[in-house]
Protein backbone atom coordinates (compact mmCIF):
# COMPACT_ATOMS: atom_id res chain seq x y z
CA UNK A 1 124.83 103.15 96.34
CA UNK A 2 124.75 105.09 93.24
CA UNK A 3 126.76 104.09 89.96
CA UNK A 4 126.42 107.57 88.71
CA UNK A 5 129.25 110.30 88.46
CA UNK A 6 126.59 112.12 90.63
CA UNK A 7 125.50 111.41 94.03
CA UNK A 8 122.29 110.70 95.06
CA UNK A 9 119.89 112.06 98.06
CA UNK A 10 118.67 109.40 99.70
CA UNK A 11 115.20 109.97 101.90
CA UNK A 12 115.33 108.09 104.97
CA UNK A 13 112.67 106.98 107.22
CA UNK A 14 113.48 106.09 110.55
CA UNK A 15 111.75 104.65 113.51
CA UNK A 16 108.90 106.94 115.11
CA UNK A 17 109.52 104.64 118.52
CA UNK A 18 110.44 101.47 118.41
CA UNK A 19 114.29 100.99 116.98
CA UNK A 20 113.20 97.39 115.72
CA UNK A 21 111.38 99.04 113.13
CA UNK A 22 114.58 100.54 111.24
CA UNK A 23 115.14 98.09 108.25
CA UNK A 24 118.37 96.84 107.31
CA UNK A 25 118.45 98.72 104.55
CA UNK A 26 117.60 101.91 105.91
CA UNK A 27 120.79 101.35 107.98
CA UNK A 28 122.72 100.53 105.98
CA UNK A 29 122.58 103.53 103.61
CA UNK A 30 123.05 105.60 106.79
CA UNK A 31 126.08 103.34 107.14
CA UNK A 32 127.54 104.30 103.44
CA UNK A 33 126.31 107.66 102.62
CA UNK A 34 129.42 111.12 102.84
CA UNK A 35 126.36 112.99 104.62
CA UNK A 36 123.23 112.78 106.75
CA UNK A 37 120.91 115.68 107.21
CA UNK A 38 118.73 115.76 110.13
CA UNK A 39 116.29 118.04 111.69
CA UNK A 40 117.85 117.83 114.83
CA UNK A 41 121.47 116.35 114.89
CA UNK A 42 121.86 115.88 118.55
CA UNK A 43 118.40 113.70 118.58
CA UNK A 44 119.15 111.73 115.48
CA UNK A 45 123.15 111.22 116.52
CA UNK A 46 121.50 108.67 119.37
CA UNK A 47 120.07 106.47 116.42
CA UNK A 48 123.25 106.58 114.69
CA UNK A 49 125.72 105.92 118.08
CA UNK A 50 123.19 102.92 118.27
CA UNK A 51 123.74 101.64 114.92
CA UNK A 52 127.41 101.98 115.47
CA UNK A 53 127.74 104.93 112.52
CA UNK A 54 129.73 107.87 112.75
CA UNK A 55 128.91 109.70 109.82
CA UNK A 56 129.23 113.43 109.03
CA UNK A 57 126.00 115.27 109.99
CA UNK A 58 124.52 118.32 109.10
CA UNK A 59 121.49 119.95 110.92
CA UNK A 60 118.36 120.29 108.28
CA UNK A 61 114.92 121.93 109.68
CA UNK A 62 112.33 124.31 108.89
CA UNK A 63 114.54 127.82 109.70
CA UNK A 64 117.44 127.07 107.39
CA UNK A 65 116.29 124.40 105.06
CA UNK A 66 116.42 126.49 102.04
CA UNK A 67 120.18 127.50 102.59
CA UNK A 68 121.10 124.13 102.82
CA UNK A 69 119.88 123.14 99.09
CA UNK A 70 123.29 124.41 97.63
CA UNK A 71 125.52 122.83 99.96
CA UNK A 72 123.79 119.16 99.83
CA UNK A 73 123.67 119.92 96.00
CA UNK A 74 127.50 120.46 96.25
CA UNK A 75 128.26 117.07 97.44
CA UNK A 76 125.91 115.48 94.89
CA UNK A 77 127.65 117.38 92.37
CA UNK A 78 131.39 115.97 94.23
CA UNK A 79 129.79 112.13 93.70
CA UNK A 80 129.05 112.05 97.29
CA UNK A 81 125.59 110.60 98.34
CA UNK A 82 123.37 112.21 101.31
CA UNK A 83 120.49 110.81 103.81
CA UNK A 84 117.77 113.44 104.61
CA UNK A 85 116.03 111.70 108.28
CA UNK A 86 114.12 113.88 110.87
CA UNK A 87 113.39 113.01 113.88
CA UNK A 88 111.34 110.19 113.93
CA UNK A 89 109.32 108.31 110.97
CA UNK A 90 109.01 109.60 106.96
CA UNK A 91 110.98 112.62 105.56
CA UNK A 92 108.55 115.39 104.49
CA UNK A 93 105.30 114.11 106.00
CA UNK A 94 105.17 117.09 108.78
CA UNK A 95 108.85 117.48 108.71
CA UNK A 96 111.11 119.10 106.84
CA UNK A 97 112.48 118.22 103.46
CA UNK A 98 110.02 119.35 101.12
CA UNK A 99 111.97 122.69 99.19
CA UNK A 100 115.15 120.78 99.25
CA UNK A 101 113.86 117.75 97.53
CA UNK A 102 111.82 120.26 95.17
CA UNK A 103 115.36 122.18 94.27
CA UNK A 104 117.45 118.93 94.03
CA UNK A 105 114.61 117.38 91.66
CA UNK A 106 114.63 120.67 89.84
CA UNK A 107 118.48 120.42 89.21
CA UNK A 108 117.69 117.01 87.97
CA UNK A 109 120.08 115.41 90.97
CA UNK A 110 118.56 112.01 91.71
CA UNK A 111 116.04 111.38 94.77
CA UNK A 112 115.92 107.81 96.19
CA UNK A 113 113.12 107.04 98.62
CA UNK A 114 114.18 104.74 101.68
CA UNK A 115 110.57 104.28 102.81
CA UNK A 116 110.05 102.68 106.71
CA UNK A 117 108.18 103.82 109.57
CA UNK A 118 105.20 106.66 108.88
CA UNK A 119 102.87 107.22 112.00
CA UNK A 120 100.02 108.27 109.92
CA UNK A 121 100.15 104.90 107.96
CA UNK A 122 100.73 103.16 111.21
CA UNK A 123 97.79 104.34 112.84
CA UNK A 124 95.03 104.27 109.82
CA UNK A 125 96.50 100.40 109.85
CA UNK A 126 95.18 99.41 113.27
CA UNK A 127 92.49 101.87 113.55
CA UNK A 128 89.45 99.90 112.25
CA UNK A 129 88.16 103.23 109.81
CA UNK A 130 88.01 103.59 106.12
CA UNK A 131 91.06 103.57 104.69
CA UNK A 132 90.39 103.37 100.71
CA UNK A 133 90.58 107.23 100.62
CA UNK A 134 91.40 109.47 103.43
CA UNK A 135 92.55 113.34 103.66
CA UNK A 136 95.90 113.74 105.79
CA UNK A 137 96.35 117.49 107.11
CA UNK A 138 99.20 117.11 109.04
CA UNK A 139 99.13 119.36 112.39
CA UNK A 140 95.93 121.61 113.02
CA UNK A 141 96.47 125.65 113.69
CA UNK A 142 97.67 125.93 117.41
CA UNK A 143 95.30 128.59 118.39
CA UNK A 144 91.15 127.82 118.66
CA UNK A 145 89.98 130.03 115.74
CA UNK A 146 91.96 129.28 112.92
CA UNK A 147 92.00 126.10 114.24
CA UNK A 148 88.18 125.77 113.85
CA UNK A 149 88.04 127.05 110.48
CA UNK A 150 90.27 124.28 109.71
CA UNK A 151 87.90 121.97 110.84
CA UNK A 152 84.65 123.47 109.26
CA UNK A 153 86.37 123.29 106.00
CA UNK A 154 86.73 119.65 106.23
CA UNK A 155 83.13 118.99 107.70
CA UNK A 156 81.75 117.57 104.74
CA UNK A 157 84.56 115.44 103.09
CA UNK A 158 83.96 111.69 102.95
CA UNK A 159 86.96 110.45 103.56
CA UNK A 160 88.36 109.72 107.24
CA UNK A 161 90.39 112.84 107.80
CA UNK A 162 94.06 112.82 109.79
CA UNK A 163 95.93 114.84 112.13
CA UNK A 164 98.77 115.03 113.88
CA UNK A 165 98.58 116.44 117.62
CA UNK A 166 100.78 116.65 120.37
CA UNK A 167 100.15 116.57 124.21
CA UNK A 168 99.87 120.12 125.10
CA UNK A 169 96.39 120.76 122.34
CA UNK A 170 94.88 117.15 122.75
CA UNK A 171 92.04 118.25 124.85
CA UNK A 172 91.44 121.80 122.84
CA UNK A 173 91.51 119.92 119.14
CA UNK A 174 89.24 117.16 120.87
CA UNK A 175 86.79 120.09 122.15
CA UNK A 176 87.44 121.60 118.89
CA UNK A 177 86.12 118.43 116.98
CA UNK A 178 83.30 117.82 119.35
CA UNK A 179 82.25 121.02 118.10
CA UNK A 180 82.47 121.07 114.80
CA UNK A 181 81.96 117.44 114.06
CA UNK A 182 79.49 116.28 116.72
CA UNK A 183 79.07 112.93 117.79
CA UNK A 184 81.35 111.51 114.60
CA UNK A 185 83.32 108.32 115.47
CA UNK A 186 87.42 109.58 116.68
CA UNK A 187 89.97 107.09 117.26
CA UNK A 188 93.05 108.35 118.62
CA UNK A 189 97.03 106.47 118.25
CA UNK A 190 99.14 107.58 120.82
CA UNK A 191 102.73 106.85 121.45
CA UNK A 192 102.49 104.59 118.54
CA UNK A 193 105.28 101.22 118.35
CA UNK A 194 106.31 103.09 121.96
CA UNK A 195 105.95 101.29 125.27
CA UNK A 196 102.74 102.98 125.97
CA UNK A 197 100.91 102.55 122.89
CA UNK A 198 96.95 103.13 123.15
CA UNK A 199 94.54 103.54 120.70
CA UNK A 200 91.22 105.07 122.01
CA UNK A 201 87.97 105.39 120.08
CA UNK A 202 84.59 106.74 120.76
CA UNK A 203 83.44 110.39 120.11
CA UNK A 204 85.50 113.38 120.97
CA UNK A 205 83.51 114.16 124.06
CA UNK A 206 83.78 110.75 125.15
CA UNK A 207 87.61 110.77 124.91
CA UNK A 208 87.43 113.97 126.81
CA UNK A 209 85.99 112.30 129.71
CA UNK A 210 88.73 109.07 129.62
CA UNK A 211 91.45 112.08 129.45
CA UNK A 212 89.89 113.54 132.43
CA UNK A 213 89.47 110.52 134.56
CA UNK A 214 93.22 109.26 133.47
CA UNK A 215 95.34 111.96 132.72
CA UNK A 216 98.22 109.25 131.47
CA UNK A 217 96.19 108.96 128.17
CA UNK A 218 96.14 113.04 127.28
CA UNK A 219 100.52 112.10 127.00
CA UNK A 220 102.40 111.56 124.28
CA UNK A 221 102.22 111.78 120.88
CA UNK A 222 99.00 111.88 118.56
CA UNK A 223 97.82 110.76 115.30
CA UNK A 224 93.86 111.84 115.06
CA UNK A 225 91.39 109.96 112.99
CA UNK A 226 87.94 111.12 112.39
CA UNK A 227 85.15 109.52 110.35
CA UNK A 228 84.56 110.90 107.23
CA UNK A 229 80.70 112.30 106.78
CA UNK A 230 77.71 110.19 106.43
CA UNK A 231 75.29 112.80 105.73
CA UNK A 232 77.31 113.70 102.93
CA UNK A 233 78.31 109.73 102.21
CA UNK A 234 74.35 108.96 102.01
CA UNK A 235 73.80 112.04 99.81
CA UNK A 236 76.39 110.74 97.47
CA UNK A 237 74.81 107.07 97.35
CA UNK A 238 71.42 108.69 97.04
CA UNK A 239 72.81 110.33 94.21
CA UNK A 240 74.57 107.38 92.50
CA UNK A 241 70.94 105.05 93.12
CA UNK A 242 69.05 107.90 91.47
CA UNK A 243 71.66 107.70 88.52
CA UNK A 244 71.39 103.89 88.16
CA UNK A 245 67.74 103.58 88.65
CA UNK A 246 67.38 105.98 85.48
CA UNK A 247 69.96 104.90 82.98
CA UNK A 248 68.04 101.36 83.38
CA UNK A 249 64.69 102.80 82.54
CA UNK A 250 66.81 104.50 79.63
CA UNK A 251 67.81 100.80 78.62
CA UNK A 252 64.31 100.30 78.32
CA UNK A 253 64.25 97.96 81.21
CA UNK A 254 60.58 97.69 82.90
CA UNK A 255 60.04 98.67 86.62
CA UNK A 256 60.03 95.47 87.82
CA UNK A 257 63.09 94.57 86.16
CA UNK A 258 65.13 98.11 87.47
CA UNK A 259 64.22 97.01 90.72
CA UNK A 260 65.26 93.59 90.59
CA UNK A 261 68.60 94.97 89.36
CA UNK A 262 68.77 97.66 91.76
CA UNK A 263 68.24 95.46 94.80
CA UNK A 264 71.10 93.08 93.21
CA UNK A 265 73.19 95.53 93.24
CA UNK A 266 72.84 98.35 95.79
CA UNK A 267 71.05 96.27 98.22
CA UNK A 268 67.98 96.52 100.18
CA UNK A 269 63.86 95.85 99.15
CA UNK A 270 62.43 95.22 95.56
CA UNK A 271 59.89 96.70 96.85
CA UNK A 272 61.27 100.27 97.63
CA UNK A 273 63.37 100.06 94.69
CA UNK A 274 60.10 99.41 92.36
CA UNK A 275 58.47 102.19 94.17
CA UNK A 276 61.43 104.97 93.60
CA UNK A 277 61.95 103.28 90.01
CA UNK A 278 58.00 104.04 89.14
CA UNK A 279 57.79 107.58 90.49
CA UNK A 280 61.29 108.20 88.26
CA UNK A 281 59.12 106.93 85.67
CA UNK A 282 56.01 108.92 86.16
CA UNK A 283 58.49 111.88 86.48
CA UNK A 284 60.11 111.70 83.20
């Protein structure tokens, strides 16, 4: 652990299903800290029973996470180190954690990151969509309008957007999607490293009708992944074509040359290049 006169908080993931997936040292720095705050102690006291630790524990969730800050701080201040874990997977990432990690930093008390398990990460890793750059917005409004505005906000970003869902609002965020987002490719994780595990894909009114037909696959819990926009994707590469096509003819470069280049590079026919490079020409 630490070597300073301070202790340290230590941010703990834990597994978001399958035990396996707790690392050795993630358990063991359960095993050594004074403290471990959880979101819900009588949940996370299973995980520790099964890793034969008997640790102090203090409850940590959204209702009383700002009183907490001085306490934890206390024992940091004692030299006495602390785990934050919630329930299941990463700290902070749709859990609590955030405003005591913010106050501790603050202080200038030490934050250690135990990283593990993170469903989001899980699912984008098996899911078969763009994963370069994606926008993560944890769990959608519960009720339809709010929860649509949410959605309409994000209609044009490029990246593959991410939600969390649970059970009870599968169906209404899927209707929700089909809605806003149309026919856009939706792969869903469910009860990810769990016995059940699933990951469906098609559009949302497709997975609708699997739902429907097999109510088993509208249980558990969700991570949501929707392709980013390709309207908005092909606007951008229109954009970026236009821009290349005309700092060549800048560089002095003839037609034919620009579109040899541009078909090089970008892909697609000399031909159609040559023709969008000459009217840019003609244009100028």
């Amino acid at each position: 652990m630490t070597d300073s006169a301070y202790g340290a908080l230590y941010v703990v993931a834990t597994p978001i299903g399958n035990l396996d997936d707790l690392s050795p040292r993630a358990a063991r720095t359960l095993g050594e800290v004074a403290l471990v705050a959880a979101e819900d102690t009588r949940h996370s006291a299973r995980l520790l029973r099964h890793l034969g630790i008997s640790q102090p524990m203090l409850s940590l969730h959204e209702h009383n996470e700002a009183d907490r800050v001085a306490r934890i701080a206390d024992h940091l201040e004692a030299g006495r180190d602390v785990a934050l874990i919630s329930d299941a997977g990463t700290p902070l990432i749709s859990d609590p954690g955030f405003v005591l990690v913010r106050e501790l930093r603050k202080a200038g008390h030490r934050i250690v990151p135990v990283p593990g398990p993170c469903a989001l990460v899980a699912a984008l890793s098996a899911a078969g969509l763009p994963t370069d750059s994606f926008q993560f917005s944890g769990f959608l409004p519960a009720k339809r309008g709010p929860r649509q505005a949410r959605l309409a906000s994000l209609e044009h970003r490029l990246e593959t957007l991410v939600f969390y869902e649970s059970p009870h609002r599968i169906s209404q965020t899927l209707e929700d999607i089909a809605s806003v987002f149309g026919a856009r490719h939706v792969v869903l994780g469910r009860e990810l490293t769990k016995t059940f595990e699933t990951f469906l894909e098609g559009d949302a009114t497709t997975l609708l009708g699997r739902m429907e037909h097999d109510p088993d696959q509208a249980r558990g819990e969700f991570v949501v992944m929707v392709a980013g926009s390709q309207r908005q994707a092909e606007s951008a590469q229109a954009v970026e074509a236009t821009n290349l096509l005309s700092a060549l003819l800048a560089e002095g470069l003839g037609v034919k040359q620009v579109a040899s280049v541009a078909a090089r590079v970008l892909g697609g026919s000399k031909k159609s290049w040559y023709e969008q490079a000459q009217a840019l020409k003609d244009g100028a």
